[in-house]
PDB file of N, CA and C in Angstrom:
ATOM      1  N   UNK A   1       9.396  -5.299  -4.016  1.00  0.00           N
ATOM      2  CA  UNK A   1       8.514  -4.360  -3.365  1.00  0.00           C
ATOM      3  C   UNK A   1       7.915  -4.983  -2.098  1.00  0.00           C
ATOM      4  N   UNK A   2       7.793  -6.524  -2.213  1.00  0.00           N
ATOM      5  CA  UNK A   2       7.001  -6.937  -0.919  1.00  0.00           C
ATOM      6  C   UNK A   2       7.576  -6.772  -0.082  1.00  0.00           C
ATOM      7  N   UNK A   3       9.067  -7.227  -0.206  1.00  0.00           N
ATOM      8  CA  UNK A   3      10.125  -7.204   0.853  1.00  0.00           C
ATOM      9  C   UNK A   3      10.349  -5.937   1.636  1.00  0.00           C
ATOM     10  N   UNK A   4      10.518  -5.028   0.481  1.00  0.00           N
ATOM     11  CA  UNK A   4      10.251  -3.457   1.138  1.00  0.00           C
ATOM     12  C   UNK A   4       9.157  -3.136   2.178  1.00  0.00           C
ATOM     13  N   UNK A   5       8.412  -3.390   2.058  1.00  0.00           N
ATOM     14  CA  UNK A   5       6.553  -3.211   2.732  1.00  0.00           C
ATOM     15  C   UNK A   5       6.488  -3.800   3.786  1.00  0.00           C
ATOM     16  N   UNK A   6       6.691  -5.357   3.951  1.00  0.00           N
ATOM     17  CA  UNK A   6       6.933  -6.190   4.989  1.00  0.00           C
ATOM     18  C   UNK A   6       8.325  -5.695   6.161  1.00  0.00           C
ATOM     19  N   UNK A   7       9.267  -5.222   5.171  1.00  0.00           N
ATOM     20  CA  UNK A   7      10.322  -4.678   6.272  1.00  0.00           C
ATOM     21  C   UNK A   7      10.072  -3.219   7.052  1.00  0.00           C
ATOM     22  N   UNK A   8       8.710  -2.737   6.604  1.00  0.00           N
ATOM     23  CA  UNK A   8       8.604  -1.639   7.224  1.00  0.00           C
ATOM     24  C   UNK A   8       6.696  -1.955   8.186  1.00  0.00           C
ATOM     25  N   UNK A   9       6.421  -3.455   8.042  1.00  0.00           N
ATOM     26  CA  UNK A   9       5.707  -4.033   9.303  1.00  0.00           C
ATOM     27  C   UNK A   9       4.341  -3.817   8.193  1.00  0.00           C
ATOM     28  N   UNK A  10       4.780  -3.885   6.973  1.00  0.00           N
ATOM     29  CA  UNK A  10       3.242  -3.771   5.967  1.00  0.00           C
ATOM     30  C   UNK A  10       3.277  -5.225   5.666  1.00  0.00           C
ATOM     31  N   UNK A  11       2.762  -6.114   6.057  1.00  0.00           N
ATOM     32  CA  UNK A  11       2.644  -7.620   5.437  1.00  0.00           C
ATOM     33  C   UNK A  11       0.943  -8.095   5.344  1.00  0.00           C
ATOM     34  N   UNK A  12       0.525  -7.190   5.000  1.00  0.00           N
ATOM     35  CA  UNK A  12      -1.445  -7.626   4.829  1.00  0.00           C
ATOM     36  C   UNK A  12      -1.604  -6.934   3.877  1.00  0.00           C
ATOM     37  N   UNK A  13      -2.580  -7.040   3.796  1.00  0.00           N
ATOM     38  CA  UNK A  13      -3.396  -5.954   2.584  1.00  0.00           C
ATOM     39  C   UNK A  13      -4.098  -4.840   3.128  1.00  0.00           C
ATOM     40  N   UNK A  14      -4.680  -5.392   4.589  1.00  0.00           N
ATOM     41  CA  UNK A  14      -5.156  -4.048   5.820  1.00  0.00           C
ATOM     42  C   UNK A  14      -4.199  -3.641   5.893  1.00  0.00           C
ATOM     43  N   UNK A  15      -2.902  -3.954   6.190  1.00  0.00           N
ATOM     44  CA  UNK A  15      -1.252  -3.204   6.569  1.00  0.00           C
ATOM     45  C   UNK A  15      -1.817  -1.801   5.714  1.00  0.00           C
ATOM     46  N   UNK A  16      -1.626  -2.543   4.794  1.00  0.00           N
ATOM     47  CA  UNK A  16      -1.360  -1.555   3.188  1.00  0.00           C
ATOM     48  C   UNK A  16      -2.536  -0.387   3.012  1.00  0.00           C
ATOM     49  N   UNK A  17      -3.935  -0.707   3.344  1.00  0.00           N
ATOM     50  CA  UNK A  17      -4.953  -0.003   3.480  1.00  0.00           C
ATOM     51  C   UNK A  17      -4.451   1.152   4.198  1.00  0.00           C
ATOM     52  N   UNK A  18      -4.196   0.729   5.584  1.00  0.00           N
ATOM     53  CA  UNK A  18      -3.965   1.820   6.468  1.00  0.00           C
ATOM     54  C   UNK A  18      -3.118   2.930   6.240  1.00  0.00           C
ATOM     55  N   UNK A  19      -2.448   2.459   5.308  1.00  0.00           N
ATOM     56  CA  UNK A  19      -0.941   3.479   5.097  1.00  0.00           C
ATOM     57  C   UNK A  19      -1.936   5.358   4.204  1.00  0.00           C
ATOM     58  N   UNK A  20      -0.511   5.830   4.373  1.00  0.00           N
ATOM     59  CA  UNK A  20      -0.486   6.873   3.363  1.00  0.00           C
ATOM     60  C   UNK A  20       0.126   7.267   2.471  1.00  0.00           C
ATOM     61  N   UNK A  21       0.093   7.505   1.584  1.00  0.00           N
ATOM     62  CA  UNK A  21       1.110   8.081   0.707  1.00  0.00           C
ATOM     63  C   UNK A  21       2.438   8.575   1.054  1.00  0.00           C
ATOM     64  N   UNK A  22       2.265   9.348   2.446  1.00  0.00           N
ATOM     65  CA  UNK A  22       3.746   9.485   2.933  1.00  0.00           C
ATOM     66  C   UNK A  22       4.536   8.648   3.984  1.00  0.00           C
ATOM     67  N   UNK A  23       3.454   7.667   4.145  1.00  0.00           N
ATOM     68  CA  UNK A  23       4.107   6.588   4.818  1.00  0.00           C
ATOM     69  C   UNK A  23       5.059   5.743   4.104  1.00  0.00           C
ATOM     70  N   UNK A  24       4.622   5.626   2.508  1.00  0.00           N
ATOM     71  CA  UNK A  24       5.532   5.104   1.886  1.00  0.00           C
ATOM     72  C   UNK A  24       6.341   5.895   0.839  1.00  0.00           C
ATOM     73  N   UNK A  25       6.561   6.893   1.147  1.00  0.00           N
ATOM     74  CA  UNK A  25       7.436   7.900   0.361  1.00  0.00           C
ATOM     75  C   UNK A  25       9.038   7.614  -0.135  1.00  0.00           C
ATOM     76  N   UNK A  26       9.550   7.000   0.786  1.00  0.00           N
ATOM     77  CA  UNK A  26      11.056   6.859   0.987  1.00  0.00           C
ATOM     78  C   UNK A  26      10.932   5.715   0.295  1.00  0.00           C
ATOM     79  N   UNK A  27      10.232   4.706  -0.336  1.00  0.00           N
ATOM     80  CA  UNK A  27      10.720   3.893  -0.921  1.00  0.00           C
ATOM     81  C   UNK A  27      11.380   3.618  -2.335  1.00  0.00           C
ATOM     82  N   UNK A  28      12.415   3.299  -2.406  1.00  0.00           N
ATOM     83  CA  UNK A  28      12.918   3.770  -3.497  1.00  0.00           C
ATOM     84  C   UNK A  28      12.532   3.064  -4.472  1.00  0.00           C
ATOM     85  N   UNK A  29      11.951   3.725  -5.723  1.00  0.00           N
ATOM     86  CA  UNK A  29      11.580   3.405  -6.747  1.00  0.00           C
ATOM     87  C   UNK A  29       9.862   2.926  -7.282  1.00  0.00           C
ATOM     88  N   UNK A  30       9.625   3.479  -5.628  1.00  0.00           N
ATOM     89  CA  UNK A  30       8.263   3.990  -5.515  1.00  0.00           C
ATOM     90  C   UNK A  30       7.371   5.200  -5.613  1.00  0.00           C
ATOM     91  N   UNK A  31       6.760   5.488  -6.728  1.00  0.00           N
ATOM     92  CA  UNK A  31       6.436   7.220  -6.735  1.00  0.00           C
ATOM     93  C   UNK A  31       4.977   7.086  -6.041  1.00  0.00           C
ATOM     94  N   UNK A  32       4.382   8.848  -6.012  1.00  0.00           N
ATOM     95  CA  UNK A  32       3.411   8.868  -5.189  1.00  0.00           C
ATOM     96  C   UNK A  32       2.309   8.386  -5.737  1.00  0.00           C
ATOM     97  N   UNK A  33       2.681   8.196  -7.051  1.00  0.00           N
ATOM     98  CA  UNK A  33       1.393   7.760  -8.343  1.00  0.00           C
ATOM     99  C   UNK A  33       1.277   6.298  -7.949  1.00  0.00           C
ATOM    100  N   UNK A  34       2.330   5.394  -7.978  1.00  0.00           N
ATOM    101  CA  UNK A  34       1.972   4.124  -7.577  1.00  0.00           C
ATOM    102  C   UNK A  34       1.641   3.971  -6.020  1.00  0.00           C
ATOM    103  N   UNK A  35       2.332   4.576  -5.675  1.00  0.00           N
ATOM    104  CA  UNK A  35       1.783   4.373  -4.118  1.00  0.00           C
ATOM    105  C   UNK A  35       0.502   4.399  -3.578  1.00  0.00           C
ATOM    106  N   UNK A  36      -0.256   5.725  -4.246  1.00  0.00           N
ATOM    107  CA  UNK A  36      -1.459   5.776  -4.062  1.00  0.00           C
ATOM    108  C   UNK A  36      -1.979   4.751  -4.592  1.00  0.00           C
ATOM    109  N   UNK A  37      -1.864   4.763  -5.940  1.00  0.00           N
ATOM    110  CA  UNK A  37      -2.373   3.399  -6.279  1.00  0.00           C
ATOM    111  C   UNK A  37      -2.395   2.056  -6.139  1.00  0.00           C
ATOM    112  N   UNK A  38      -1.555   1.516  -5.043  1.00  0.00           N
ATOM    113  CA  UNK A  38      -1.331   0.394  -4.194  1.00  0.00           C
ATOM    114  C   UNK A  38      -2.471   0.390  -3.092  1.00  0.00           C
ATOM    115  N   UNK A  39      -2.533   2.144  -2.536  1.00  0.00           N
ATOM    116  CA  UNK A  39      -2.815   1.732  -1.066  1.00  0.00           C
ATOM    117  C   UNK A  39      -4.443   1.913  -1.601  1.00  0.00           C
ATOM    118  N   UNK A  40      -5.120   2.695  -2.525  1.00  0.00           N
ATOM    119  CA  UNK A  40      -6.399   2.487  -2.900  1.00  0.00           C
ATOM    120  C   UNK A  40      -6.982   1.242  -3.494  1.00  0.00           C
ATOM    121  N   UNK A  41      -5.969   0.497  -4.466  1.00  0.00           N
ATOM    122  CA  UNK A  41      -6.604  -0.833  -4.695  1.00  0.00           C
ATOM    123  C   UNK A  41      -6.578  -1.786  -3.149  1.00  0.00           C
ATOM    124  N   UNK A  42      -5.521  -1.330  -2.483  1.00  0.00           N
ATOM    125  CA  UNK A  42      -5.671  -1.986  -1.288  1.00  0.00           C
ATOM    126  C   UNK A  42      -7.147  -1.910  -0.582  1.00  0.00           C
ATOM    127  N   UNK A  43      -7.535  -0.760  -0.404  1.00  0.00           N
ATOM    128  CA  UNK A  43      -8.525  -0.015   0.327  1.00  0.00           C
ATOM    129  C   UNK A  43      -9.663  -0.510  -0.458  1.00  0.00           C
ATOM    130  N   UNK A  44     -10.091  -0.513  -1.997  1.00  0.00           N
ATOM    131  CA  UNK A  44     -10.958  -1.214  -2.335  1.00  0.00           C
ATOM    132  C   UNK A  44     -11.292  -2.640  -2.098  1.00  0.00           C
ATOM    133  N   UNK A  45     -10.500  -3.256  -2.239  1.00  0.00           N
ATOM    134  CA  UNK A  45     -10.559  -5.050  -1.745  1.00  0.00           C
ATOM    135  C   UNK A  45     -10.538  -5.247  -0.402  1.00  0.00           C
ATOM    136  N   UNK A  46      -9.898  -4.687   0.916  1.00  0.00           N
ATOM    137  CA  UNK A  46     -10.520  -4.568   2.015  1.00  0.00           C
ATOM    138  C   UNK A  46     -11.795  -3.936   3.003  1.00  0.00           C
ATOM    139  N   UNK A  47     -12.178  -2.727   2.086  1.00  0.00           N
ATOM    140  CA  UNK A  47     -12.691  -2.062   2.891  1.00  0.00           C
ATOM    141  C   UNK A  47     -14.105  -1.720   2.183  1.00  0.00           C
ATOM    142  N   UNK A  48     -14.193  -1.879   1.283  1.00  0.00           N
ATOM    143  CA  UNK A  48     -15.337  -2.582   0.098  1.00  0.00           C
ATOM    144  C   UNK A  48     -15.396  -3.355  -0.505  1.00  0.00           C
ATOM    145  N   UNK A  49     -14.452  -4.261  -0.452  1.00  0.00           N
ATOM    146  CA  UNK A  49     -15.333  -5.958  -0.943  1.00  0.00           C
ATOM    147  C   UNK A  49     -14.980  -5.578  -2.448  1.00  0.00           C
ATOM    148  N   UNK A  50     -14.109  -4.983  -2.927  1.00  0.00           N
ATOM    149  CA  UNK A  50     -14.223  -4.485  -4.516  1.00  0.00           C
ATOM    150  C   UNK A  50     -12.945  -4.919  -4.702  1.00  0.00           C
ATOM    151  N   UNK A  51     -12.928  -6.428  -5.476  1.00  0.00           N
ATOM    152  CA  UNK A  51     -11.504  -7.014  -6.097  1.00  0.00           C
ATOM    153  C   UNK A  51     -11.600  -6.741  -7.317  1.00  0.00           C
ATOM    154  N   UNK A  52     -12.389  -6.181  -8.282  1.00  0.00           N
ATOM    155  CA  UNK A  52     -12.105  -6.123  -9.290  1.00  0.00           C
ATOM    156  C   UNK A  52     -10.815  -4.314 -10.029  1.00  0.00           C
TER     157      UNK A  52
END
């Protein structure tokens, strides 16, 4: 999956924040359920200080 993310210029965790759900749509074997849920735990640990 990293490899995927990084080849499409996502290599941070801000990368990942910024995205949307349909930014990462096409990835295969990625649904919208995890996706979201990537880019919100992302969004919590960058953008509120919330690693847990």
């Amino acid at each position: 999956m990293a490899f995927k993310l990084a080849a499409r210029g996502v290599c941070t965790l801000e990368d990942l924040a910024e995205q949307g759900i349909d930014d990462l749509a096409d990835i295969e074997g990625l649904t919208d359920e995890k996706a979201g849920a990537l880019i919100m735990a992302a969004r919590n640990i960058c953008w509120f200080g919330d690693e847990a």
